[in-house]
Protein backbone atom coordinates (compact mmCIF):
# COMPACT_ATOMS: atom_id res chain seq x y z
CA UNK A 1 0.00 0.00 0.00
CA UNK A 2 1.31 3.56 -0.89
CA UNK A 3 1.95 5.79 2.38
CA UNK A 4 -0.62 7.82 0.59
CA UNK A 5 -3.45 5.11 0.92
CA UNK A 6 -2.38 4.07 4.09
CA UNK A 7 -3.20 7.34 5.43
CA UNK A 8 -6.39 8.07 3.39
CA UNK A 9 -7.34 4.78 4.79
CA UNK A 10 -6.27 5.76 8.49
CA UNK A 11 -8.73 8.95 8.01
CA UNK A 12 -11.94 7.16 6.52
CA UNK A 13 -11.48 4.54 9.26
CA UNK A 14 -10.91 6.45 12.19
CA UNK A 15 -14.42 8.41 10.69
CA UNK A 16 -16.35 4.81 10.42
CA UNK A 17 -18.13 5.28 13.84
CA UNK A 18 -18.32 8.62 15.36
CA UNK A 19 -19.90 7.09 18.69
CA UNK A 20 -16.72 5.82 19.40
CA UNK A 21 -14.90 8.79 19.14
CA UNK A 22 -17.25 10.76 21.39
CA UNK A 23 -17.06 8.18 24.28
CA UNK A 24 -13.33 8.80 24.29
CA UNK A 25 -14.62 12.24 23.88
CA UNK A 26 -16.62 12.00 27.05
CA UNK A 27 -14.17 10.41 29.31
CA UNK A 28 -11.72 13.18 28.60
CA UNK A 29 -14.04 15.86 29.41
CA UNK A 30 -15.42 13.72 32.58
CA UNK A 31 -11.52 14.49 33.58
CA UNK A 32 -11.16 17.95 33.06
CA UNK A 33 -14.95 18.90 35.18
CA UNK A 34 -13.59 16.60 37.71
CA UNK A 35 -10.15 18.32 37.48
CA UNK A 36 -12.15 21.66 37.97
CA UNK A 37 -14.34 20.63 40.73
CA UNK A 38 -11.42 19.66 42.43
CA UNK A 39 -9.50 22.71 41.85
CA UNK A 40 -12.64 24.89 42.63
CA UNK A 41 -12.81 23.29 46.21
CA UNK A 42 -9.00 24.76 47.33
CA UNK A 43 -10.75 27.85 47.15
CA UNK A 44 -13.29 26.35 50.36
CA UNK A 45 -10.03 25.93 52.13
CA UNK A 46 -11.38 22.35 52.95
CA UNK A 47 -7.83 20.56 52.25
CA UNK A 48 -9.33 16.80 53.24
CA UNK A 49 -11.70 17.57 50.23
CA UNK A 50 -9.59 18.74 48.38
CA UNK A 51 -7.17 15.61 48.87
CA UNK A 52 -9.88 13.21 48.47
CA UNK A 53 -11.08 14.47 44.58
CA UNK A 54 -7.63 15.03 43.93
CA UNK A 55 -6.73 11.28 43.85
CA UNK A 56 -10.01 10.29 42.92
CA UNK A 57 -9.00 12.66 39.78
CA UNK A 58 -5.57 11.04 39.63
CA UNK A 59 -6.97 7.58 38.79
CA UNK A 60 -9.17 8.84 37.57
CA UNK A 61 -7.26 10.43 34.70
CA UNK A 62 -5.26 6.90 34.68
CA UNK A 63 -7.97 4.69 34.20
CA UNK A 64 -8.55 7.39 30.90
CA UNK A 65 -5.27 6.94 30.26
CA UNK A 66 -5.33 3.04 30.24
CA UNK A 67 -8.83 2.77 28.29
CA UNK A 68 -7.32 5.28 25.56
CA UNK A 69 -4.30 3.29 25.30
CA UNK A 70 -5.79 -0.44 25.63
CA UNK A 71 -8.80 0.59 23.14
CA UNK A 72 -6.14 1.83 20.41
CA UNK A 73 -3.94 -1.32 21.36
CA UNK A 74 -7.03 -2.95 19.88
CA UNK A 75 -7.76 -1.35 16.60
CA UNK A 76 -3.90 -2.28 16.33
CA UNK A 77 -5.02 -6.06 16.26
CA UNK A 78 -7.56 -5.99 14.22
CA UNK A 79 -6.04 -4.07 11.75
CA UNK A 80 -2.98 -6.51 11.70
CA UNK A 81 -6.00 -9.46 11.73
CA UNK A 82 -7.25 -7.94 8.89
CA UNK A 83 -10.62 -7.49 11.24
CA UNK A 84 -11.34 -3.68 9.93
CA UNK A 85 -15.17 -3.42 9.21
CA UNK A 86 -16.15 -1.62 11.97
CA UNK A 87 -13.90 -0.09 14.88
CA UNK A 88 -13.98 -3.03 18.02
CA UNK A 89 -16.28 -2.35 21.00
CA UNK A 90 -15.71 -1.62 23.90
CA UNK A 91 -14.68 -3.91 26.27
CA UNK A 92 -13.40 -2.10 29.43
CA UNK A 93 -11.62 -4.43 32.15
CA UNK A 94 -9.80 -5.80 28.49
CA UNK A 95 -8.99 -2.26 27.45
CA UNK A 96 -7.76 -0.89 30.96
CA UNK A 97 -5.24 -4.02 31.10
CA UNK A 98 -3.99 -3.58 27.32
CA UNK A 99 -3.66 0.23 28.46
CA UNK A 100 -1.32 -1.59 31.31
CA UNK A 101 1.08 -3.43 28.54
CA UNK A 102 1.35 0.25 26.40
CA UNK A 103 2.12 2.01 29.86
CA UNK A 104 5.11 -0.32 30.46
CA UNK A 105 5.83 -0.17 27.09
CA UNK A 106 5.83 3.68 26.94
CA UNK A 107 7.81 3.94 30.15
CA UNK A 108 10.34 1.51 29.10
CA UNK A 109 11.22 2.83 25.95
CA UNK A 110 10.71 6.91 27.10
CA UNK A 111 12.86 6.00 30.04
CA UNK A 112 16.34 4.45 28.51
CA UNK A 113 17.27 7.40 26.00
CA UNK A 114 16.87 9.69 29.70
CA UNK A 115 19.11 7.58 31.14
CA UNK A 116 21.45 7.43 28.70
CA UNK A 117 21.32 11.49 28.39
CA UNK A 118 21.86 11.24 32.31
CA UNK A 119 24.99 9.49 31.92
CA UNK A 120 26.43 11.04 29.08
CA UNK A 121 26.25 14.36 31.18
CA UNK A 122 27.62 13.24 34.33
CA UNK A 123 30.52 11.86 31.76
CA UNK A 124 30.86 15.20 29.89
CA UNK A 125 30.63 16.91 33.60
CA UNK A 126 27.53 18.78 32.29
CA UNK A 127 26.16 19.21 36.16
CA UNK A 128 30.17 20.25 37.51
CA UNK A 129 30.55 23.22 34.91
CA UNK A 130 26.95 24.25 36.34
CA UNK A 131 28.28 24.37 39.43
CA UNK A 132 31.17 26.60 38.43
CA UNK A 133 29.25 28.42 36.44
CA UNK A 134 26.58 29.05 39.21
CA UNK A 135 29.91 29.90 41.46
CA UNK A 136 30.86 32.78 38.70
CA UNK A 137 33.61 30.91 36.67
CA UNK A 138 32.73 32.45 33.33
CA UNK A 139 35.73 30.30 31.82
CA UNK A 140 33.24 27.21 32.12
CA UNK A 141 30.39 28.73 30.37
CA UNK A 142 31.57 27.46 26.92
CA UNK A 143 32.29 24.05 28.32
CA UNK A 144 29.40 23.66 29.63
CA UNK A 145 27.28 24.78 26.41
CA UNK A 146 29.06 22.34 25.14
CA UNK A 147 28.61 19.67 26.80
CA UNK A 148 24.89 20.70 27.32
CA UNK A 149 24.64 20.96 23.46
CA UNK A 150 26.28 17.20 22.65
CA UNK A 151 23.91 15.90 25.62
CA UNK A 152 20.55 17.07 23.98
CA UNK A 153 21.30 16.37 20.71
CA UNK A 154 22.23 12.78 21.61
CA UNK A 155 19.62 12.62 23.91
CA UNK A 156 17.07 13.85 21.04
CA UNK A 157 18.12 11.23 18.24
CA UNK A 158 18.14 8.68 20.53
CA UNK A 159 14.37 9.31 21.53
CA UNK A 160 13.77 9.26 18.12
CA UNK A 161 15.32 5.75 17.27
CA UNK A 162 13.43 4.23 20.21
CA UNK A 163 10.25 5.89 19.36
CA UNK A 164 10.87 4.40 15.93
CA UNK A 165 11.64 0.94 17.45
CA UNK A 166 9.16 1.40 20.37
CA UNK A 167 5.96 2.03 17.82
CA UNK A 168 6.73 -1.13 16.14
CA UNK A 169 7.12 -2.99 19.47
CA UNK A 170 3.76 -1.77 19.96
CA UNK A 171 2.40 -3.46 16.55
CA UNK A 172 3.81 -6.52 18.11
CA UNK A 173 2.43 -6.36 21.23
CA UNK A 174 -0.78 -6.05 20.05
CA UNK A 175 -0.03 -9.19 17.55
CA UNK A 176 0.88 -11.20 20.19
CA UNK A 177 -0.39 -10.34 22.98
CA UNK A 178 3.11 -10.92 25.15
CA UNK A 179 4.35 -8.55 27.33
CA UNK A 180 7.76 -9.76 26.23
CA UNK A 181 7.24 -9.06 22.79
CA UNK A 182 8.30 -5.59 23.22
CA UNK A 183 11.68 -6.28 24.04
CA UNK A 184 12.60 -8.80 20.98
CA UNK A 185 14.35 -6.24 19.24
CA UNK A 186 15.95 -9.13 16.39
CA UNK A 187 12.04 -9.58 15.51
CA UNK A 188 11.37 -6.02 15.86
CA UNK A 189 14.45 -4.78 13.84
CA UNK A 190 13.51 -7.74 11.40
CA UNK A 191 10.04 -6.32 11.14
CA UNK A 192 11.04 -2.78 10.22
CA UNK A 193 14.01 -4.03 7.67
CA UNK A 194 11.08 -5.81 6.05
CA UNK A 195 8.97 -2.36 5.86
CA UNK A 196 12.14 -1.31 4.00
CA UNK A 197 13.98 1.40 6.85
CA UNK A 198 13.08 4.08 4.09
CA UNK A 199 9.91 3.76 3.53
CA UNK A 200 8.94 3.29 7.62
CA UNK A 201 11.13 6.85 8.44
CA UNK A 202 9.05 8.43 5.45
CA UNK A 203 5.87 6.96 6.91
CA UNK A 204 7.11 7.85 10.38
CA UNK A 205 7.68 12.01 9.41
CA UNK A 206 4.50 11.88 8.04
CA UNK A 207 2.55 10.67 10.59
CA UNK A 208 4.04 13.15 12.63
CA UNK A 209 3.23 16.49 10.11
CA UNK A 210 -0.08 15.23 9.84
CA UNK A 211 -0.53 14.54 13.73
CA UNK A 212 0.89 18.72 14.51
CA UNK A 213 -1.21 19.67 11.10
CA UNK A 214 -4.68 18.15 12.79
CA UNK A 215 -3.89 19.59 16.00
CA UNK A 216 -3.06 22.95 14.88
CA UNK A 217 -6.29 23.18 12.11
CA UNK A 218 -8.67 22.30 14.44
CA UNK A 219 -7.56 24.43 17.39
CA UNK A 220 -9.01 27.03 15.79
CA UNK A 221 -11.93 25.57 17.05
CA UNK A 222 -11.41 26.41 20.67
CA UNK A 223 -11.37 29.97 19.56
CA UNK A 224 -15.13 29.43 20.63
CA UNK A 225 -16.01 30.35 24.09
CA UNK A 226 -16.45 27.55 26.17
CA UNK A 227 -18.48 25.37 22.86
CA UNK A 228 -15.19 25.73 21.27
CA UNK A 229 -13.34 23.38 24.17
CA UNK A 230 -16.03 20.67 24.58
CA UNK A 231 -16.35 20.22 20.42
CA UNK A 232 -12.70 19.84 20.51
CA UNK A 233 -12.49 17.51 23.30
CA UNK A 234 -14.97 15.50 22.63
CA UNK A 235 -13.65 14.83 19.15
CA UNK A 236 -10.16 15.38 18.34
CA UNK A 237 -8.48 13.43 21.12
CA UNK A 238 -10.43 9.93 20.29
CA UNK A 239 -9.90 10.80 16.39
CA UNK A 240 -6.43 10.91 16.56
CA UNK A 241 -6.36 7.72 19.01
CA UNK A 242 -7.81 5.74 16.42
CA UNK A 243 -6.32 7.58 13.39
CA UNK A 244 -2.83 6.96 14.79
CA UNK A 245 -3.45 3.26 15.66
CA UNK A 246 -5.06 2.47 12.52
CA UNK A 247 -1.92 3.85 10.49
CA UNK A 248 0.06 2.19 13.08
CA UNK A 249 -1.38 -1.23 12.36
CA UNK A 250 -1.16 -0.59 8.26
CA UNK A 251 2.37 0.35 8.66
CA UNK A 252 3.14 -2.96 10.51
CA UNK A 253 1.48 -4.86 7.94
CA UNK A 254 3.53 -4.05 5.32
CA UNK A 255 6.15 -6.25 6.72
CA UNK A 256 4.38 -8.93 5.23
């Protein structure tokens, strides 16, 4: 399939069943009233309230979180299965536990190009020429710009590669079902050689424009008092769930 296709095919499937998207619609704005009602009660000064709603809004906002990432875990299967009539139902206590796999996932693979950049700039001495710095040693400024600038753009290419690696662990994941699965990088690296390395980075910047070219077209819509926030929300968030996991699902099936 052309990355052209795959994409016009993300769109008209992630617009299949607009029910969908407004439950994912209505579970991030059944955050954000919650997140007010909380915020509006530190005004009453009643801090036990104010404790309780604010972890009720904490897992709250996980349990969100979970569904949003188990329920486009999903679409990622049955796209790879080939199971793409309709978008899958949903099916919660499944969802929240998928949504568990992505957030281990997500942390793994967000966390190891961090530590790496950690590492690198205790190496380079990145946090010792702060200290002189902070202590007036001007002659450590350049050194430690530096250092700062080798750190982030190491840092920064790195969290690219794993993203890269990480989305296709992902496709896996939600092939197999096994945890493990994400961490097979010969099968993962064998998946995205099979994509062709060109075509998946071409795919991958693409995504990506389109992604910041969605959100920045339709946040003209929150120009609108108040409306403006809850049309958004109750659309654009669960569109781009399903947009993204459709195309991610496509992309992974051109390995075969």
């Amino acid at each position: 399939m052309e990355i052209t296709e795959l994409f016009k095919d993300s769109f008209n499937y992630a617009t299949k069943d607009w029910l969908k998207i407004i439950i994912l619609g209505v579970l991030i704005i059944g955050f954000i009233i919650l997140a007010l009602v909380t915020m509006s009660t530190i005004m009453l000064r009643n801090w036990i309230i104010t404790a309780i709603l604010g972890i009720i809004t904490i897992i709250f906002l996980l349990i969100v979180a979970l569904i949003y990432n188990g329920y486009g875990l999903n679409i990622i299967k049955n796209t790879i299965n080939n199971e793409d009539d309709n978008l899958p139902e949903f099916d919660w206590i499944n969802n929240l536990f998928d949504g568990l796999k992505v957030l281990v996932l997500s942390i793994f693979y967000g966390l190891i190009p961090i530590i790496i950049g950690l590492i690198l700039a205790l190496i380079f001495g990145v946090f010792s020429n702060f200290t002189a710095v902070n202590a007036l040693n001007y002659s450590s400024v350049p050194i430690a710009s530096s250092a700062i600038l080798i750190v982030n753009i190491t840092t920064t290419i790195l969290a690219i590669l794993f993203t890269l690696v990480g989305i296709i662990a992902m496709a896996r994941l939600a092939e197999t079902g096994r945890l493990a699965s994400i961490i097979e990088f010969e099968e993962i690296f064998n998946t995205i050689s099979n994509i062709g390395w060109g075509n998946y980075i071409a795919w991958f910047i693409i995504f990506y424009i389109i992604i910041i070219l969605i959100g920045l077209i339709t946040a003209v819509i929150n120009f609108i008092p108040i409306l403006g926030t809850i049309i958004y929300m109750l659309i654009i968030p669960g569109f781009l769930n399903i947009f993204k996991s459709r195309s991610i699902g496509l992309i992974y099936n051109e390995s075969k």
